[in-house]
Structures are given as structure tokens and as C-alpha cells.
C-alpha atoms as a PDB file:
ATOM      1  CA  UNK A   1     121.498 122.814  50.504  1.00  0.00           C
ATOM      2  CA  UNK A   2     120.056 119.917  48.824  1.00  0.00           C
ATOM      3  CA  UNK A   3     122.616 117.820  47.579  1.00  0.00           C
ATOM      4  CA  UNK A   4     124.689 118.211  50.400  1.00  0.00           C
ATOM      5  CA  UNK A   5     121.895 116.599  52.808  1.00  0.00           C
ATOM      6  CA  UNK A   6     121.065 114.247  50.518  1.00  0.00           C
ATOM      7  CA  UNK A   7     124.041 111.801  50.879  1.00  0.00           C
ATOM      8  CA  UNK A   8     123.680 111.004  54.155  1.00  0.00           C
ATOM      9  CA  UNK A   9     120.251 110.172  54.632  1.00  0.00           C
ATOM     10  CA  UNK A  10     120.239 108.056  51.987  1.00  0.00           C
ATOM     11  CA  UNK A  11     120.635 104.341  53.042  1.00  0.00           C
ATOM     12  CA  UNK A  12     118.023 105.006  55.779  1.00  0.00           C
ATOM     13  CA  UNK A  13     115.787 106.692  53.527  1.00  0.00           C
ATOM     14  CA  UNK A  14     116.028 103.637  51.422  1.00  0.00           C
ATOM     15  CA  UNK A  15     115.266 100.985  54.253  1.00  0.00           C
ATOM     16  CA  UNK A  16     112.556 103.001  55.461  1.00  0.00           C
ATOM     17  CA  UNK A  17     111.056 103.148  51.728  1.00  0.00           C
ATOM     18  CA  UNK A  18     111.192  99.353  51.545  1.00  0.00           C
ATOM     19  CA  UNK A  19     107.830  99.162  53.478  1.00  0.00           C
ATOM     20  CA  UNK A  20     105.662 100.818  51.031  1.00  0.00           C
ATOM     21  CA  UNK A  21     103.706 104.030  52.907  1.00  0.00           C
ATOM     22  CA  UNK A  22     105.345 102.816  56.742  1.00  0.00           C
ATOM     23  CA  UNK A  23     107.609 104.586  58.431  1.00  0.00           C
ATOM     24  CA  UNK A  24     107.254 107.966  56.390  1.00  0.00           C
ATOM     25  CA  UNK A  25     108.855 110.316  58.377  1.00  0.00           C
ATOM     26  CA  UNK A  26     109.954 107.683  61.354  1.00  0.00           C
ATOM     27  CA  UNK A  27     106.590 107.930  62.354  1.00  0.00           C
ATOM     28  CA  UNK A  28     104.385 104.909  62.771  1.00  0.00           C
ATOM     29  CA  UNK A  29     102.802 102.596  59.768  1.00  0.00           C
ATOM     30  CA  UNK A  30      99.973 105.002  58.026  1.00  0.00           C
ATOM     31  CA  UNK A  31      95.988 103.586  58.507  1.00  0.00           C
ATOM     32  CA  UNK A  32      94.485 103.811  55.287  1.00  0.00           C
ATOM     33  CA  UNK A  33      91.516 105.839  55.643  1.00  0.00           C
ATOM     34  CA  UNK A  34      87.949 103.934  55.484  1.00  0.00           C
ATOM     35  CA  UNK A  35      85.648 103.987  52.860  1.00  0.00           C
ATOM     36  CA  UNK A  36      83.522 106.157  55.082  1.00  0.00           C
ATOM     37  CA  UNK A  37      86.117 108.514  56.115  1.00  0.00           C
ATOM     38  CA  UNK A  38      87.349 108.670  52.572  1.00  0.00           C
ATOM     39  CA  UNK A  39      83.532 109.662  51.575  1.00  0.00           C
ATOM     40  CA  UNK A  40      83.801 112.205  54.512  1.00  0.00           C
ATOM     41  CA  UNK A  41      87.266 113.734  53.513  1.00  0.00           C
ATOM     42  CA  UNK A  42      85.559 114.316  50.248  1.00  0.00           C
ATOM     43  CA  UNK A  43      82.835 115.441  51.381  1.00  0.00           C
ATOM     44  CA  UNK A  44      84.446 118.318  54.083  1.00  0.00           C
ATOM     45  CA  UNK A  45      87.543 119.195  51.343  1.00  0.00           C
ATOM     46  CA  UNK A  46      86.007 118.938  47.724  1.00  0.00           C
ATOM     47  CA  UNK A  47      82.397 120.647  48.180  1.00  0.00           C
ATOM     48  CA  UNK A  48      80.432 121.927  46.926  1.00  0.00           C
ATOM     49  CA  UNK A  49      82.817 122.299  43.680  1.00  0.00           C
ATOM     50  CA  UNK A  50      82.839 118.652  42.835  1.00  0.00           C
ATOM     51  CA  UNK A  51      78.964 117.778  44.813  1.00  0.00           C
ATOM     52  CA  UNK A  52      76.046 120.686  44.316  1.00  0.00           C
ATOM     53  CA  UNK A  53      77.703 122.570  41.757  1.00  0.00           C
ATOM     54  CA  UNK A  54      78.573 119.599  39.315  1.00  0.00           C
ATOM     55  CA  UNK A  55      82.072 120.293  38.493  1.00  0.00           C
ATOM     56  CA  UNK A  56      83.608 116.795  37.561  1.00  0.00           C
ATOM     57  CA  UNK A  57      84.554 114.346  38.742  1.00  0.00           C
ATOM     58  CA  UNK A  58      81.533 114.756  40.953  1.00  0.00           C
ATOM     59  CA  UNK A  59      82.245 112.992  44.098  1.00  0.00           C
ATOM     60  CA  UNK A  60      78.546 112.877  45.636  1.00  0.00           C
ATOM     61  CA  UNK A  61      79.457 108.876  45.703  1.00  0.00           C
ATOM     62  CA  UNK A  62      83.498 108.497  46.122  1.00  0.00           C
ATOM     63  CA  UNK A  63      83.062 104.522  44.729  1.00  0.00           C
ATOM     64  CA  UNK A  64      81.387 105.779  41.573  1.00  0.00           C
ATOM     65  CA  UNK A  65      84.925 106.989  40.630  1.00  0.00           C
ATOM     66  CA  UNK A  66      86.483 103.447  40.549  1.00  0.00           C
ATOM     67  CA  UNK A  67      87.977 102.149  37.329  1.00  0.00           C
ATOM     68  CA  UNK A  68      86.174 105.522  35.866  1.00  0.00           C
ATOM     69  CA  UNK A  69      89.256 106.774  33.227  1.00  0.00           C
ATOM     70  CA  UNK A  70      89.642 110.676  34.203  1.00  0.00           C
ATOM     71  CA  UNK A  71      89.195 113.761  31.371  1.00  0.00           C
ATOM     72  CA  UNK A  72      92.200 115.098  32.326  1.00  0.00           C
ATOM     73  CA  UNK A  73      95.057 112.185  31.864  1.00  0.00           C
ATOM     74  CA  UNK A  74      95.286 108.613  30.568  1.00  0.00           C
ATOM     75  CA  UNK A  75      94.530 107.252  33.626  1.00  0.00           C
ATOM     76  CA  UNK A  76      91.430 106.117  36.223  1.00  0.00           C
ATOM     77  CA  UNK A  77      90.511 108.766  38.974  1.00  0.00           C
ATOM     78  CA  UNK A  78      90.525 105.759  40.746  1.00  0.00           C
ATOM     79  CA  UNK A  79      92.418 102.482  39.998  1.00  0.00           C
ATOM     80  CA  UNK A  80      91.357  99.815  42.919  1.00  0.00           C
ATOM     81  CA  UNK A  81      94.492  98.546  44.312  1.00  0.00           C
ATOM     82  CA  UNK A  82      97.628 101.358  42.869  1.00  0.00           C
ATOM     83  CA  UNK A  83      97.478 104.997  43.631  1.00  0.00           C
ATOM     84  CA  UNK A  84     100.337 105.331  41.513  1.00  0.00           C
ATOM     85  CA  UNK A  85      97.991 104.500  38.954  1.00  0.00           C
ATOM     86  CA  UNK A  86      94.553 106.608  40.322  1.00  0.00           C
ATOM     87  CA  UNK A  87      94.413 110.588  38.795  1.00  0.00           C
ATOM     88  CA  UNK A  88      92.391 111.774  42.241  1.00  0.00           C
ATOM     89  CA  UNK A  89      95.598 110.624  44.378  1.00  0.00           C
ATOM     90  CA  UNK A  90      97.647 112.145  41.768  1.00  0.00           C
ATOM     91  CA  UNK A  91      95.226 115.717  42.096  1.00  0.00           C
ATOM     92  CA  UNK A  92      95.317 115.516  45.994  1.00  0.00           C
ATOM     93  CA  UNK A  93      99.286 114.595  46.268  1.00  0.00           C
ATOM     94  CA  UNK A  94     100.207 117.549  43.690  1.00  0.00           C
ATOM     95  CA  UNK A  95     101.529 115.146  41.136  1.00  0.00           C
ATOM     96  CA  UNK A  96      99.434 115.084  38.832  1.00  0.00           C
ATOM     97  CA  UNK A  97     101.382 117.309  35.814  1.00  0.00           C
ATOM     98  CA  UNK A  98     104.278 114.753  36.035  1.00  0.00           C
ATOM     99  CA  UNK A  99     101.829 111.685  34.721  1.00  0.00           C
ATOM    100  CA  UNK A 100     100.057 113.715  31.771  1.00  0.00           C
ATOM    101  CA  UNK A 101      97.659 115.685  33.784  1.00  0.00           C
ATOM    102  CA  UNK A 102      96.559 119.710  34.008  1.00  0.00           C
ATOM    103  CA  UNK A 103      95.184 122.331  36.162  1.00  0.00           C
ATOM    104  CA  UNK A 104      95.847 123.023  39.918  1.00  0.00           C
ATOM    105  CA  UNK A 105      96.681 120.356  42.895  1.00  0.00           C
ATOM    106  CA  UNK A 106      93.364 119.790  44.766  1.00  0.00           C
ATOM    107  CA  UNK A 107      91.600 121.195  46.521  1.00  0.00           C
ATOM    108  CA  UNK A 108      93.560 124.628  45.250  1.00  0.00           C
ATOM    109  CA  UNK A 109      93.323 126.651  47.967  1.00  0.00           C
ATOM    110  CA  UNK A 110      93.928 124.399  51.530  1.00  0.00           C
ATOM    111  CA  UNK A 111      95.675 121.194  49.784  1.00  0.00           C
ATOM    112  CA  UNK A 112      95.277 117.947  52.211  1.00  0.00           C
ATOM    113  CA  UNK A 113      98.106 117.261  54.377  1.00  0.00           C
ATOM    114  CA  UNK A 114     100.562 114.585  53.957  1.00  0.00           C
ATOM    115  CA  UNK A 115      99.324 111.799  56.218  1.00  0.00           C
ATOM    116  CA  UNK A 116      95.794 112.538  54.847  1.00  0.00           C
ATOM    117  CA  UNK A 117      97.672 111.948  51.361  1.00  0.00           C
ATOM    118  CA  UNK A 118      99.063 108.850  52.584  1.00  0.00           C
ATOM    119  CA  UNK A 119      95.984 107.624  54.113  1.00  0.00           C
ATOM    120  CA  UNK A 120      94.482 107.685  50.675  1.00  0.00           C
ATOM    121  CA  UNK A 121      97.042 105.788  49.097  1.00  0.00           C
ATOM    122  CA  UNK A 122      96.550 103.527  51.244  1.00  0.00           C
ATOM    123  CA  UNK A 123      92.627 102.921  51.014  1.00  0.00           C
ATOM    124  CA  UNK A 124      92.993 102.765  47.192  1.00  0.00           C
ATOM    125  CA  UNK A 125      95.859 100.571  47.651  1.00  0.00           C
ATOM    126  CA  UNK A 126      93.707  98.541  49.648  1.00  0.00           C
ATOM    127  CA  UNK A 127      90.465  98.368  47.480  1.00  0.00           C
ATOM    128  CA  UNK A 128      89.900  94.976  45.845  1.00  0.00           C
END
């Protein structure tokens, strides 16, 4: 059944794409997440893997991961301003084999849900 959906969608799909992380869905323009809430996300979804035990990237402090190049691919677990380019989006979103990476999408056994995923984007789109 794939193919045969996919023609007729596709001019809307590509309008709606045309606005970056809006309109995902038909649903209203996504609020990238605070630096607080991103902390908080982290905080609720990654312990205590990534905070008390010291698994890395530990994510005690979610800006110490900024323009820090991950062990796992060739890129930053955070690159400020492209979460294209940022390994911890990739982890989160599930797309992280497809750019170089390993292991399991994050966190393995609840992953975040998609607007939570696209409110990330859009804070580390966002970052200066």
C-alpha cells in the first residue's frame, strides 16, 4: 500500500514541507522546546543511564553537549543551529544508522514521541 498512497499526497506534502518543522501533520507550527524544558526532557527520559550512572554522553548539563563531536559518528551530539547535523537528534529521531552512527534509537525502550522530536529540532535549530 505504499506506493499507491504516495502519489496523491504528494504536492501537498511538498507545500507543507516548504516551512521547515510547520505544519507536520496539518497541525499547527511546532514550539521548539526551551532550554529548560530541553534540560527537563533529558532529565525525565535519559536517567539515570546518561546522569548517575555515567554512560556517555552524560547529559547532567544538556549545553555541555554543544559543538562536542559524538563517539559514535562524525558528527556533534549537538550542532547549534542544524539538527540535521546534531547525533542526539539523530539518537532521539531513530536516524541515527543512516548518517554513520550505531546502537539503538534513544531512549531504547519508550522512544520520545514525534512532536517531542520536533520540538528538539527546533531548539537546536534555534541555538545561536
Amino acid at each position: 500500500g505504499g506506493m499507491a498512497g504516495a502519489g496523491g499526497m504528494a504536492g501537498a506534502g511538498g507545500m507543507a514541507g516548504a516551512r521547515g518543522m510547520a505544519g507536520a501533520g496539518g497541525g499547527p507550527p511546532v514550539v521548539a522546546f526551551t532550554t529548560e524544558e530541553v534540560q527537563a526532557l533529558l532529565s525525565q527520559n535519559c536517567s539515570p543511564c546518561h546522569t548517575v550512572q555515567g554512560r556517555a554522553p552524560v547529559v547532567v548539563e544538556i549545553m555541555s553537549l554543544v559543538g562536542v563531536r559524538a563517539g559514535q559518528a562524525a558528527l556533534a551530539y549537538i550542532e547549534s543551529g542544524d539538527h540535521q547535523e546534531s547525533y542526539l537528534w539523530h539518537k532521539v529521531n531513530g536516524s541515527h544508522l543512516r548518517i554513520g552512527g550505531r546502537g539503538v534509537q534513544m531512549p531504547p525502550r519508550l522512544p520520545l514521541g514525534a512532536v517531542e522530536i520536533a520540538r528538539l529540532a527546533a531548539w537546536i535549530d534555534g541555538l545561536p
